[in-house]
C-alpha atoms as a PDB file:
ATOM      1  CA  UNK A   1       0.000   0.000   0.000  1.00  0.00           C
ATOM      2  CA  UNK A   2       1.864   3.354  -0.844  1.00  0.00           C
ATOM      3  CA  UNK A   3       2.429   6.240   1.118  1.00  0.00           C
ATOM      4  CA  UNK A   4       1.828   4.060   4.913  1.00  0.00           C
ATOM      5  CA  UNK A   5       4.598   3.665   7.139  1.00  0.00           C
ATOM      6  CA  UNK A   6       3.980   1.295  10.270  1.00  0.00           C
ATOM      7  CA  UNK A   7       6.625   1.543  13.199  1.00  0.00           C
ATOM      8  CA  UNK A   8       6.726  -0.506  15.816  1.00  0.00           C
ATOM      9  CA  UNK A   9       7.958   0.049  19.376  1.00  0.00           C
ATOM     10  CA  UNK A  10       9.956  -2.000  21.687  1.00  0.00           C
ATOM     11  CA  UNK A  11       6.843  -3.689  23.373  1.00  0.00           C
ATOM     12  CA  UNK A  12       5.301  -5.738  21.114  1.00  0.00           C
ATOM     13  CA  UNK A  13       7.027  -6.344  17.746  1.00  0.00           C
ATOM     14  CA  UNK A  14       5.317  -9.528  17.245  1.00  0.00           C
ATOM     15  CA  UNK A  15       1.993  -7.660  16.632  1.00  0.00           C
ATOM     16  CA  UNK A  16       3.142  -4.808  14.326  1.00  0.00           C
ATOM     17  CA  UNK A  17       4.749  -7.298  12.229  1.00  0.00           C
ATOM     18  CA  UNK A  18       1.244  -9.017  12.059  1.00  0.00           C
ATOM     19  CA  UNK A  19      -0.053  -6.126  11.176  1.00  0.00           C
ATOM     20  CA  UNK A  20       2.184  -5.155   8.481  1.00  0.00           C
ATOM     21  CA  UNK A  21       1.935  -8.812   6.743  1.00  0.00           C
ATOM     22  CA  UNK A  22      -1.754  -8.424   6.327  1.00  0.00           C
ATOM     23  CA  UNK A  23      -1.336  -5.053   4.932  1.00  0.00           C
ATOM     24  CA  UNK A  24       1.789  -6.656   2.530  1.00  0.00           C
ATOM     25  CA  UNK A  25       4.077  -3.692   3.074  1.00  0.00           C
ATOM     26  CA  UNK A  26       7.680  -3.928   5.078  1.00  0.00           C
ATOM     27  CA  UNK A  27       7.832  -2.347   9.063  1.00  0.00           C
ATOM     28  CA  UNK A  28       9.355   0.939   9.122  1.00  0.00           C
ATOM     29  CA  UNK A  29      13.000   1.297   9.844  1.00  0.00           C
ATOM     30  CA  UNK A  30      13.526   2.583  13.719  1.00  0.00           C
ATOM     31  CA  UNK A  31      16.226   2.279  16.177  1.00  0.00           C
ATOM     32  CA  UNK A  32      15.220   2.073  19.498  1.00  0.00           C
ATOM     33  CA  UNK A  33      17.678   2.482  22.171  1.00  0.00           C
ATOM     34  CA  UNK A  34      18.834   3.757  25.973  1.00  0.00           C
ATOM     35  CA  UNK A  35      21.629   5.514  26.907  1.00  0.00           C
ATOM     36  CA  UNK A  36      23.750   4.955  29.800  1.00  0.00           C
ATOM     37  CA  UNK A  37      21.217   7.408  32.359  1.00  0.00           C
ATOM     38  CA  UNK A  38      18.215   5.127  30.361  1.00  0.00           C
ATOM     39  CA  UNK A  39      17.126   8.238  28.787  1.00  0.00           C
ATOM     40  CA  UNK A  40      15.188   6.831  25.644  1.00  0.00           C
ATOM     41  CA  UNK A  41      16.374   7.085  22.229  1.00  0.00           C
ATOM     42  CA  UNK A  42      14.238   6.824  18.753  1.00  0.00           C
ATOM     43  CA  UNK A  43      16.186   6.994  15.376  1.00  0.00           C
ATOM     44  CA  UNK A  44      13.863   7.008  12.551  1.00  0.00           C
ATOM     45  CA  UNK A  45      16.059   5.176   9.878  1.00  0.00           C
ATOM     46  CA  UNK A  46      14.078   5.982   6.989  1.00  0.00           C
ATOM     47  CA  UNK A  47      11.857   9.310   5.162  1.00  0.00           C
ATOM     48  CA  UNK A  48       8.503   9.375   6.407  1.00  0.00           C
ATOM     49  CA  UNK A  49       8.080  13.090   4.244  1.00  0.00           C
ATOM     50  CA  UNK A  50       4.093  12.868   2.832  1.00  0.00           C
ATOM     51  CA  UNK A  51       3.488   9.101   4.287  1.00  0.00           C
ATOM     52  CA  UNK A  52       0.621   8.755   6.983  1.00  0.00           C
ATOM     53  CA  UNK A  53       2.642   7.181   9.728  1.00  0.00           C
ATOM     54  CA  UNK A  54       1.014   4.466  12.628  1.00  0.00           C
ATOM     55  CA  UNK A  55       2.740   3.315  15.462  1.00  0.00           C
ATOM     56  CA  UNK A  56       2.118  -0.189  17.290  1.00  0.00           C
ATOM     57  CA  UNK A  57       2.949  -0.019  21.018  1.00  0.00           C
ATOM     58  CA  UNK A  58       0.869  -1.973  23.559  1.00  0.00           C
ATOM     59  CA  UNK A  59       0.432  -0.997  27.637  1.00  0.00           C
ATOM     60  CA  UNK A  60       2.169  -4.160  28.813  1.00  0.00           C
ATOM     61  CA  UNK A  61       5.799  -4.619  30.597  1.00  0.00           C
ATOM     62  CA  UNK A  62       7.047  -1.524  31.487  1.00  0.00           C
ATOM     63  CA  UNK A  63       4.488   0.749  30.780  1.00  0.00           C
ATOM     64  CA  UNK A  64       5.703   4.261  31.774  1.00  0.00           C
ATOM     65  CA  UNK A  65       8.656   3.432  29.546  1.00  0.00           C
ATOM     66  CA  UNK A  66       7.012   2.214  26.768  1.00  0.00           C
ATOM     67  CA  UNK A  67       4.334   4.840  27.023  1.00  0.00           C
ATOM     68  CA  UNK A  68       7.501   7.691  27.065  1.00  0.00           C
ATOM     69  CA  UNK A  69       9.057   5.739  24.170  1.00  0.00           C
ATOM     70  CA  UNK A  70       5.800   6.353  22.011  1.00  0.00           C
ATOM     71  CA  UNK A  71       5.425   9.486  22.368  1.00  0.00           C
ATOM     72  CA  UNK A  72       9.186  10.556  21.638  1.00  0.00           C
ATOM     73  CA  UNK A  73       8.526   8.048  18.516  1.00  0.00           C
ATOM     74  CA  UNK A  74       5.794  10.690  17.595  1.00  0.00           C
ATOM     75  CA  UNK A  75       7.443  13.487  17.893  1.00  0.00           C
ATOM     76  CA  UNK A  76      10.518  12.148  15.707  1.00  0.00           C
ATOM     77  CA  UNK A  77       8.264  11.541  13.005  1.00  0.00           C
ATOM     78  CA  UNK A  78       6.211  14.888  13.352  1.00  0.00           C
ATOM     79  CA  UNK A  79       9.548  16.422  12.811  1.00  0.00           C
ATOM     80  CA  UNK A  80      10.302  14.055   9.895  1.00  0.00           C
ATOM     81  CA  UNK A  81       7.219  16.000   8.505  1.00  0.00           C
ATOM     82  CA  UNK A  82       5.084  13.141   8.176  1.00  0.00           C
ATOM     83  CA  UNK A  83       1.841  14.512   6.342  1.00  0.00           C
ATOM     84  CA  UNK A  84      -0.402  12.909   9.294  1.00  0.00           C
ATOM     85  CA  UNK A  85       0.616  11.453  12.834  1.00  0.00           C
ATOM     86  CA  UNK A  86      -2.753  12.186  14.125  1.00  0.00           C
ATOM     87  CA  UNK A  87      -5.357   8.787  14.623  1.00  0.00           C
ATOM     88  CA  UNK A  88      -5.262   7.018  17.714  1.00  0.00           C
ATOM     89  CA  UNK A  89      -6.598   3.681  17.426  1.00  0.00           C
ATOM     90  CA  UNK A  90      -6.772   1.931  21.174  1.00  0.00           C
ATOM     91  CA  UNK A  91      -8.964  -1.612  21.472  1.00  0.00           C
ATOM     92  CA  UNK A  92     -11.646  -1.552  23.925  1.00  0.00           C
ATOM     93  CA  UNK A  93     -13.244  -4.979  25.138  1.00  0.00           C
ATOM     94  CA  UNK A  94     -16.933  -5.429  23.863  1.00  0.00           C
ATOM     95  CA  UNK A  95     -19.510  -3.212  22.973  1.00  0.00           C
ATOM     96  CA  UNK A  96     -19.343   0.612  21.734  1.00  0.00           C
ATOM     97  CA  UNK A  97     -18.965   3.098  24.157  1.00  0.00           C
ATOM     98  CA  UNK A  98     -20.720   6.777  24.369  1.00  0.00           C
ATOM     99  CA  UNK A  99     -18.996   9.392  21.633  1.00  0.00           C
ATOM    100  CA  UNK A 100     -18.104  11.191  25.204  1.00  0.00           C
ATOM    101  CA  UNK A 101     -15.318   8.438  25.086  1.00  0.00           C
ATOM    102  CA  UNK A 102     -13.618  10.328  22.771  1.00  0.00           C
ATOM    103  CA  UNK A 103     -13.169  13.486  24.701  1.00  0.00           C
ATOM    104  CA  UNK A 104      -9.776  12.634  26.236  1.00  0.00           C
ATOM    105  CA  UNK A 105      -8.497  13.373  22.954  1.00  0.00           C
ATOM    106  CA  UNK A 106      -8.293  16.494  20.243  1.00  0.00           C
ATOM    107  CA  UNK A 107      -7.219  14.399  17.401  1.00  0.00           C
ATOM    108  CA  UNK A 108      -9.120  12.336  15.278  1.00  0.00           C
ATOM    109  CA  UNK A 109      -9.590   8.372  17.764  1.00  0.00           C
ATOM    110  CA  UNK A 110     -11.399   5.357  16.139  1.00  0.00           C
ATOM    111  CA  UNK A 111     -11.482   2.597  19.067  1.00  0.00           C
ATOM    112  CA  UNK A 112     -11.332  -1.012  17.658  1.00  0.00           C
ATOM    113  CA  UNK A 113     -13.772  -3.710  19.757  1.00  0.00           C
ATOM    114  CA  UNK A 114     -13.069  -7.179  20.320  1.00  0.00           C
ATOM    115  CA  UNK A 115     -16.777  -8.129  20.400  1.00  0.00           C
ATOM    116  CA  UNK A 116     -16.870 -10.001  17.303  1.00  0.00           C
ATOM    117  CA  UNK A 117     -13.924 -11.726  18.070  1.00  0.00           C
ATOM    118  CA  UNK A 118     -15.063 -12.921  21.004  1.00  0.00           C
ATOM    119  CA  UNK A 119     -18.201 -14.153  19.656  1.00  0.00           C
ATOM    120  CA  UNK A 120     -16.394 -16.127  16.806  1.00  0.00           C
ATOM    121  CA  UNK A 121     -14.235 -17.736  19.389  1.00  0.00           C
ATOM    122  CA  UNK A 122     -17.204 -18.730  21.543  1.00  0.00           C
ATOM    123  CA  UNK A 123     -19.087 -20.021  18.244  1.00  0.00           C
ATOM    124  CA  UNK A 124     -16.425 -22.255  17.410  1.00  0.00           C
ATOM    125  CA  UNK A 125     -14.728 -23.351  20.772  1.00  0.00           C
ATOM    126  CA  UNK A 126     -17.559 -24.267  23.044  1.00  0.00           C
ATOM    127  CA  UNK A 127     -19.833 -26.841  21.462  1.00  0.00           C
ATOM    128  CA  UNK A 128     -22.514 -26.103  24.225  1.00  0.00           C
ATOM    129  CA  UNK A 129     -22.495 -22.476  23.912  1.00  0.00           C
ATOM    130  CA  UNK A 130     -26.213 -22.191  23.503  1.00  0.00           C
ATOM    131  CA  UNK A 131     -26.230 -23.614  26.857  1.00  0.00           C
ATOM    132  CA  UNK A 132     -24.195 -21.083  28.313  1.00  0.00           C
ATOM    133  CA  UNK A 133     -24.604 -17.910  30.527  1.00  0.00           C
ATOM    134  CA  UNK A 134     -22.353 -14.749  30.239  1.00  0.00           C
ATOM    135  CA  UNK A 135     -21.295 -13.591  33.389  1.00  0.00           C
ATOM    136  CA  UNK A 136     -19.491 -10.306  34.942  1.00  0.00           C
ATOM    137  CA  UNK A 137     -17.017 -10.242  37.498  1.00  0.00           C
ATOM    138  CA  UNK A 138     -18.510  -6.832  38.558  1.00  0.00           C
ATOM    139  CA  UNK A 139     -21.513  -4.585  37.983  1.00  0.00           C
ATOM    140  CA  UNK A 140     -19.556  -2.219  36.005  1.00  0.00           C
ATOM    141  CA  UNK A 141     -19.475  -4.525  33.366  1.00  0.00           C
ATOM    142  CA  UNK A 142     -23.153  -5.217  33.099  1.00  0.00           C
ATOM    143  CA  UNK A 143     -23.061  -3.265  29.831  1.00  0.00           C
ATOM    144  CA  UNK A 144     -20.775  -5.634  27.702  1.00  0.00           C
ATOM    145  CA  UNK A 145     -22.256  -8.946  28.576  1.00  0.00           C
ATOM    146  CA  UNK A 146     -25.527  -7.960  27.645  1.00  0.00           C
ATOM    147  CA  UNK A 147     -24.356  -6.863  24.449  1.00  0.00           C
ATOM    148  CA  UNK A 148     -22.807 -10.754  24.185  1.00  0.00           C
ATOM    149  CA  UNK A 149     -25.742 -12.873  25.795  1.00  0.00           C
ATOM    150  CA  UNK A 150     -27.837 -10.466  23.597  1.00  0.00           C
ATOM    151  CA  UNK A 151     -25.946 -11.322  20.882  1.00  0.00           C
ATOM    152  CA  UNK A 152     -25.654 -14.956  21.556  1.00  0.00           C
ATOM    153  CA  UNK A 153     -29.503 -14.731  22.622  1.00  0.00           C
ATOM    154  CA  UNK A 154     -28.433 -16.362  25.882  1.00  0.00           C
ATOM    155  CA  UNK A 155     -28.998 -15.190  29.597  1.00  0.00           C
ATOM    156  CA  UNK A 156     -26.516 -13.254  31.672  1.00  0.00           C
ATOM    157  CA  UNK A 157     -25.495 -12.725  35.013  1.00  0.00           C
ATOM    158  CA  UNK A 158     -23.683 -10.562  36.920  1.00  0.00           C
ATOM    159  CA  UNK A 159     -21.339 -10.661  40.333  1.00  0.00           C
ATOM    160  CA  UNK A 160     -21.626  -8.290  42.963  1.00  0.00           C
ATOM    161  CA  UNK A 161     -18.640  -7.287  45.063  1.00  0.00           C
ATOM    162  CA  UNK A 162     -18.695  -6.203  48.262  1.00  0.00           C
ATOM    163  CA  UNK A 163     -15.370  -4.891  49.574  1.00  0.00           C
ATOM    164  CA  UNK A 164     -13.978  -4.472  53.231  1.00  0.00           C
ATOM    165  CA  UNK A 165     -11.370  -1.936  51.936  1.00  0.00           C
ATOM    166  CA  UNK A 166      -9.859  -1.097  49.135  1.00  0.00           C
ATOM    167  CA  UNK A 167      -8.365  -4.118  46.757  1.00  0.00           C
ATOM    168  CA  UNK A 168      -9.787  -6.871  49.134  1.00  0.00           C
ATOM    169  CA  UNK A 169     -13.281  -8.095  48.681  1.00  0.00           C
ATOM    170  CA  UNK A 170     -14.977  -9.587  51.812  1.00  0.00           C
ATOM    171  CA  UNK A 171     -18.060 -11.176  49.535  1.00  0.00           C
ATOM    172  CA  UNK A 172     -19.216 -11.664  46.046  1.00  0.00           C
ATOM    173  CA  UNK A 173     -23.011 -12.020  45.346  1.00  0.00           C
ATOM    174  CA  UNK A 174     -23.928 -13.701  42.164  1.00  0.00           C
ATOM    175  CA  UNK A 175     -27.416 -12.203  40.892  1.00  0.00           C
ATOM    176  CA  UNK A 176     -28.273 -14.831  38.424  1.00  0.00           C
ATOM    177  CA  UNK A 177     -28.925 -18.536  38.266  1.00  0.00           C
ATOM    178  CA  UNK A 178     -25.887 -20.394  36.575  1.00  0.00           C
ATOM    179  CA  UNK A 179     -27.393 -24.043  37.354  1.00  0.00           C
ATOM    180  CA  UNK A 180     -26.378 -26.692  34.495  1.00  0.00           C
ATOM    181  CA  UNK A 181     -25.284 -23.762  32.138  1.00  0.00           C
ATOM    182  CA  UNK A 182     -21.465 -23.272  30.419  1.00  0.00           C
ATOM    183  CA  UNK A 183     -20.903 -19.902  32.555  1.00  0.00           C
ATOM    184  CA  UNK A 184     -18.490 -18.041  30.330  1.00  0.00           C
ATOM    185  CA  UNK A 185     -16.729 -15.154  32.646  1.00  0.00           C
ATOM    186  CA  UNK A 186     -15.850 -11.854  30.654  1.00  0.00           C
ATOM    187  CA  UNK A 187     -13.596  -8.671  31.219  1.00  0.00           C
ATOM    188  CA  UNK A 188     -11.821  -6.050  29.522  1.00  0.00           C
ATOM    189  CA  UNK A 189      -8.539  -6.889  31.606  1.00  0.00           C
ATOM    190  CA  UNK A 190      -7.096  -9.388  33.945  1.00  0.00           C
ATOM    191  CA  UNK A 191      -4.028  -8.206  36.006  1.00  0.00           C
ATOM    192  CA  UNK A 192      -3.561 -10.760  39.007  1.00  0.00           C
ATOM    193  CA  UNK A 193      -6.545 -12.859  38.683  1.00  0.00           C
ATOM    194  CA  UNK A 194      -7.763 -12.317  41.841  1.00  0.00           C
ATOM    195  CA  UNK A 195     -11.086 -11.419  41.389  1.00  0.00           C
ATOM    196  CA  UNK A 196     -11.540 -13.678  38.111  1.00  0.00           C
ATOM    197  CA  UNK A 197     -10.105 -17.056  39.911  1.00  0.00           C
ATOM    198  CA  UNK A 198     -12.680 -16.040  43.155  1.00  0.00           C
ATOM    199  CA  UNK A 199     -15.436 -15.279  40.474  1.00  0.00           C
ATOM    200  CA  UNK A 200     -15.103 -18.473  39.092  1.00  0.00           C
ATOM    201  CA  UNK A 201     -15.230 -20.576  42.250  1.00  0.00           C
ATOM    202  CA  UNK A 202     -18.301 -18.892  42.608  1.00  0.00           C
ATOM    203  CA  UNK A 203     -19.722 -19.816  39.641  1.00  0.00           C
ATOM    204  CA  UNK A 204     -19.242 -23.765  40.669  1.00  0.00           C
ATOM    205  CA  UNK A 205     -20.110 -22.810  43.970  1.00  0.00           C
ATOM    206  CA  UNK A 206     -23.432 -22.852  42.168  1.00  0.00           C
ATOM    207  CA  UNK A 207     -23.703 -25.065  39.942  1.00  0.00           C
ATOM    208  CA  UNK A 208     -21.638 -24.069  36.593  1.00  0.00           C
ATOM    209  CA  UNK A 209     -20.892 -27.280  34.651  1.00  0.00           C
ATOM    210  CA  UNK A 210     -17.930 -25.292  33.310  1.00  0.00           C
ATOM    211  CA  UNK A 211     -15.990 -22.448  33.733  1.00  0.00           C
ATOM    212  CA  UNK A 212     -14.363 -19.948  30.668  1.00  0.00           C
ATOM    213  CA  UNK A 213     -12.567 -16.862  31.088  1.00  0.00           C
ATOM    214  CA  UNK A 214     -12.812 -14.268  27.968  1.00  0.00           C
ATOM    215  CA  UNK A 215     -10.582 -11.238  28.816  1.00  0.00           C
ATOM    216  CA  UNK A 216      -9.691  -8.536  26.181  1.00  0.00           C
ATOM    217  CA  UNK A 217      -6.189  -7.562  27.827  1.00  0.00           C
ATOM    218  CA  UNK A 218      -4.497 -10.302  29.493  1.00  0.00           C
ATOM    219  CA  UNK A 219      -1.653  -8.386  31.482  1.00  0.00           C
ATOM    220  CA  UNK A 220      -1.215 -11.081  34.688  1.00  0.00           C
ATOM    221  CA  UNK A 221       1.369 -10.171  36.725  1.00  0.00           C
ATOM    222  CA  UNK A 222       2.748 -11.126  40.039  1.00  0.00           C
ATOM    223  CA  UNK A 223       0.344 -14.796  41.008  1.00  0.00           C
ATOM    224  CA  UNK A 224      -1.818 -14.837  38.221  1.00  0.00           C
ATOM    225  CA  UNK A 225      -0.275 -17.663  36.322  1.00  0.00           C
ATOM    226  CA  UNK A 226      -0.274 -19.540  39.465  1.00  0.00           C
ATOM    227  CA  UNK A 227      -3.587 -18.516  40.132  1.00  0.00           C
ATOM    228  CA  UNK A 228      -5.129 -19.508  36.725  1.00  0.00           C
ATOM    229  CA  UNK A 229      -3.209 -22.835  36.618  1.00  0.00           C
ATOM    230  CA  UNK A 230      -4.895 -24.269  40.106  1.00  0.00           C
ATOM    231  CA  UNK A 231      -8.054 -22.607  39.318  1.00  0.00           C
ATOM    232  CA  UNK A 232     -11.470 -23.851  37.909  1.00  0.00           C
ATOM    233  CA  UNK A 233     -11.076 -22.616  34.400  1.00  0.00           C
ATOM    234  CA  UNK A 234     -11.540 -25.044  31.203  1.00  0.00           C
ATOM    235  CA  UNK A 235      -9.487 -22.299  29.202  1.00  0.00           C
ATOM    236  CA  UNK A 236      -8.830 -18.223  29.341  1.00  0.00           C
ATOM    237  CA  UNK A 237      -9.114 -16.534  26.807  1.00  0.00           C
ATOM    238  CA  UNK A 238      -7.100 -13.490  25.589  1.00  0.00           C
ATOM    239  CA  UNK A 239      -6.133 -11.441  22.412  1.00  0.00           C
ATOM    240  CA  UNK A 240      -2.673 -10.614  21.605  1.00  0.00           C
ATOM    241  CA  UNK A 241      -3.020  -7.050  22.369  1.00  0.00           C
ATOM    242  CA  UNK A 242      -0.369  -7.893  24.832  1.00  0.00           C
ATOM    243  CA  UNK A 243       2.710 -10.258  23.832  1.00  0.00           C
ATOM    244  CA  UNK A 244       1.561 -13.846  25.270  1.00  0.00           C
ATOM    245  CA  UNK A 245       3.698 -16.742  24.400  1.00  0.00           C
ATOM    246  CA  UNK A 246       5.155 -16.395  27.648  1.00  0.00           C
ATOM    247  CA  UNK A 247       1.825 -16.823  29.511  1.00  0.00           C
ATOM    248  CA  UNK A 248       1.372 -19.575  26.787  1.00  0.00           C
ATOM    249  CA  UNK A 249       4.038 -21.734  27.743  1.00  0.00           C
ATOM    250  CA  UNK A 250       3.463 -21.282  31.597  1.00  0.00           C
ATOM    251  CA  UNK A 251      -0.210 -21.822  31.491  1.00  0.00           C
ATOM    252  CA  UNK A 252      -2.003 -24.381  29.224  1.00  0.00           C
ATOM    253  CA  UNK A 253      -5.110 -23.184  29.863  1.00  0.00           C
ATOM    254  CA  UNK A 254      -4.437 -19.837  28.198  1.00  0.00           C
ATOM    255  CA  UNK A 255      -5.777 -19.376  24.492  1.00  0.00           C
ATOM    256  CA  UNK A 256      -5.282 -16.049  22.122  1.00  0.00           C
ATOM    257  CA  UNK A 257      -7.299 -14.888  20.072  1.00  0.00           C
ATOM    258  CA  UNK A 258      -4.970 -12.907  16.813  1.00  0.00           C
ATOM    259  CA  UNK A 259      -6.354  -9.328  16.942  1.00  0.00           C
ATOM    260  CA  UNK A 260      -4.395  -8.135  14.131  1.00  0.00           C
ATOM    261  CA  UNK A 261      -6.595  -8.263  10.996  1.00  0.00           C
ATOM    262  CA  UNK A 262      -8.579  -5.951  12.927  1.00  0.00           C
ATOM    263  CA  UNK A 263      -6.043  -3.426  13.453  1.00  0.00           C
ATOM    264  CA  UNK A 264      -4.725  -3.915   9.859  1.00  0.00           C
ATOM    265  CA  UNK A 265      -7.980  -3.347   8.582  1.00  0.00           C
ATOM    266  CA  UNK A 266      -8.077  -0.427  10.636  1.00  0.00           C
ATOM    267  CA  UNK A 267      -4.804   0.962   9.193  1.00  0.00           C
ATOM    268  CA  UNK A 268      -6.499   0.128   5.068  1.00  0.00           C
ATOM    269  CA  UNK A 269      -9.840   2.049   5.929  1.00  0.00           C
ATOM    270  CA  UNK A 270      -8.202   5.114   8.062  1.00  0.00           C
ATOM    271  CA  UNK A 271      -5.876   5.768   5.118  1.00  0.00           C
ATOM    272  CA  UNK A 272      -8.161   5.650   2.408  1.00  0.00           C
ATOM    273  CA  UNK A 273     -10.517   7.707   4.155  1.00  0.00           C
ATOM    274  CA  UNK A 274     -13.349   5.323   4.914  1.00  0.00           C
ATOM    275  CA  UNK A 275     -15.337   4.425   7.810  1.00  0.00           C
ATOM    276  CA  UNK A 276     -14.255   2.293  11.062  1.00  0.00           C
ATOM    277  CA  UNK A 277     -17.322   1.658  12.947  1.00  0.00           C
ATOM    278  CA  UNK A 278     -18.539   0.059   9.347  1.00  0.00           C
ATOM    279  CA  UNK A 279     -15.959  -2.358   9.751  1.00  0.00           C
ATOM    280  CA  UNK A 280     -17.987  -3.501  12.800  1.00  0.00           C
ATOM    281  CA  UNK A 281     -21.382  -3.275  11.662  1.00  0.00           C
ATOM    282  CA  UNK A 282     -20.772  -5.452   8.484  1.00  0.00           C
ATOM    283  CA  UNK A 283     -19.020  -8.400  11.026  1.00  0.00           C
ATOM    284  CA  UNK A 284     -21.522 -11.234  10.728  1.00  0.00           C
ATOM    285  CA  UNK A 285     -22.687 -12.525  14.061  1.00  0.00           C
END
């Protein structure tokens, strides 16, 4: 495709090089590098003059790093005089959020959604699906696993929390009845599994035949490997929004989803000027 460059920072080179296959052009040239103080240094090793210019760098590992690294990677091209540095295109879990979403930013945002992934992977993973339940670990997420059961046209539940303090929950409540039904669990993140693995023994607590985690972001740090592998789950789920293999090879009950035909289509329909949000309204179901 002429006049696209794709870069990719240091934190997940894996999925800009997806990215760039579907699109059949090379990855742009950078050097990345730190000097001795670990200031952060971005060489731009080839002319990005009149190109539109995207940049793949994920929140995972060390985040205030990477986060620094992107943005000095913008500015290097915005002084290369790229003709347009200016769409940010983060992946939110499930269904579309309020246009108010976009008011953190002043330049042009188009945020990708995993939904249809998600409901291709359940489609083809779980032959009992339409025996199954979607289920929150919290109330806040009420809103995406309606969109899924609706979707699915199956029932959905929620958990209630209720905390002692801050970061320790004394309780969970589950308001829905999970008897006999494939209880599939689903997020937009799971850091240390805490909450997920305690969600789940809930769910057999009453009466789940089986137990699924689908989480958009899969960071787990600290226990969670150690708390997915002695916990309930027949599989979690995650996209490779965040590098994995690692997680992979520690836990077999981890499974990614590929995200990057999404992005890449992303990349095809921002630079030619056409709409996004079609992309998700013409997904079959």
């Amino acid at each position: 495709m002429p006049n696209i460059k794709v870069f990719s920072g240091t934190s997940h080179p894996d999925l800009a090089q997806r990215i760039v296959d579907r699109l059949g052009i090379d990855l742009g040239k950078v050097v990345t590098k730190k000097f001795s103080n670990l200031e952060t240094c971005v060489e731009i090793g080839e002319s990005v003059r009149g190109e539109d210019v995207y940049i793949v760098q994920s929140g995972s590992g060390e985040i205030n790093d990477n986060l620094m690294e992107l943005l000095i990677m913008i500015n290097a091209c915005k002084i290369a005089s790229a003709s347009r540095v200016t769409a940010v295109i983060p992946c939110f879990p499930y269904a579309r959020q309020d246009k108010k979403d976009k008011g953190f930013f002043d330049i042009p945002v188009d945020n990708l959604y995993a939904e249809p992934a998600v409901l291709k992977w359940i489609r083809e993973n779980i032959p009992e699906w339409k025996n199954s339940i979607i289920v929150s670990p919290d109330a806040g997420g009420a809103k995406r696993v309606t969109s899924i059961a609706d979707r699915l046209n199956v029932e959905f539940a929620l958990i209630h929390k209720e905390r002692k303090k801050a970061n320790e929950v004394a309780s969970m409540v589950l308001v829905g009845d999970v008897k006999e039904k494939i209880a599939i669990l689903v997020d937009d993140m799971a850091d240390t599994c805490g909450t997920i693995v305690h969600a789940a023994d809930r769910l057999v607590e009453a009466g789940a035949l089986k137990v699924y985690a689908i989480l958009t972001h899969g960071i787990f740090s600290g226990p969670a490997i150690s708390r997915i592998n002695n916990a309930c789950f027949e599989a979690v789920v995650v996209t490779n929004t965040i590098p994995q293999d690692g997680h992979m090879r520690d836990c077999p009950k981890i499974q990614c989803i590929d995200v990057s035909m999404m992005f890449a289509e992303a990349v095809r329909r921002t630079h030619n000027g056409e709409s996004v949000s079609y992309l998700f309204s013409n997904v079959p179901y």
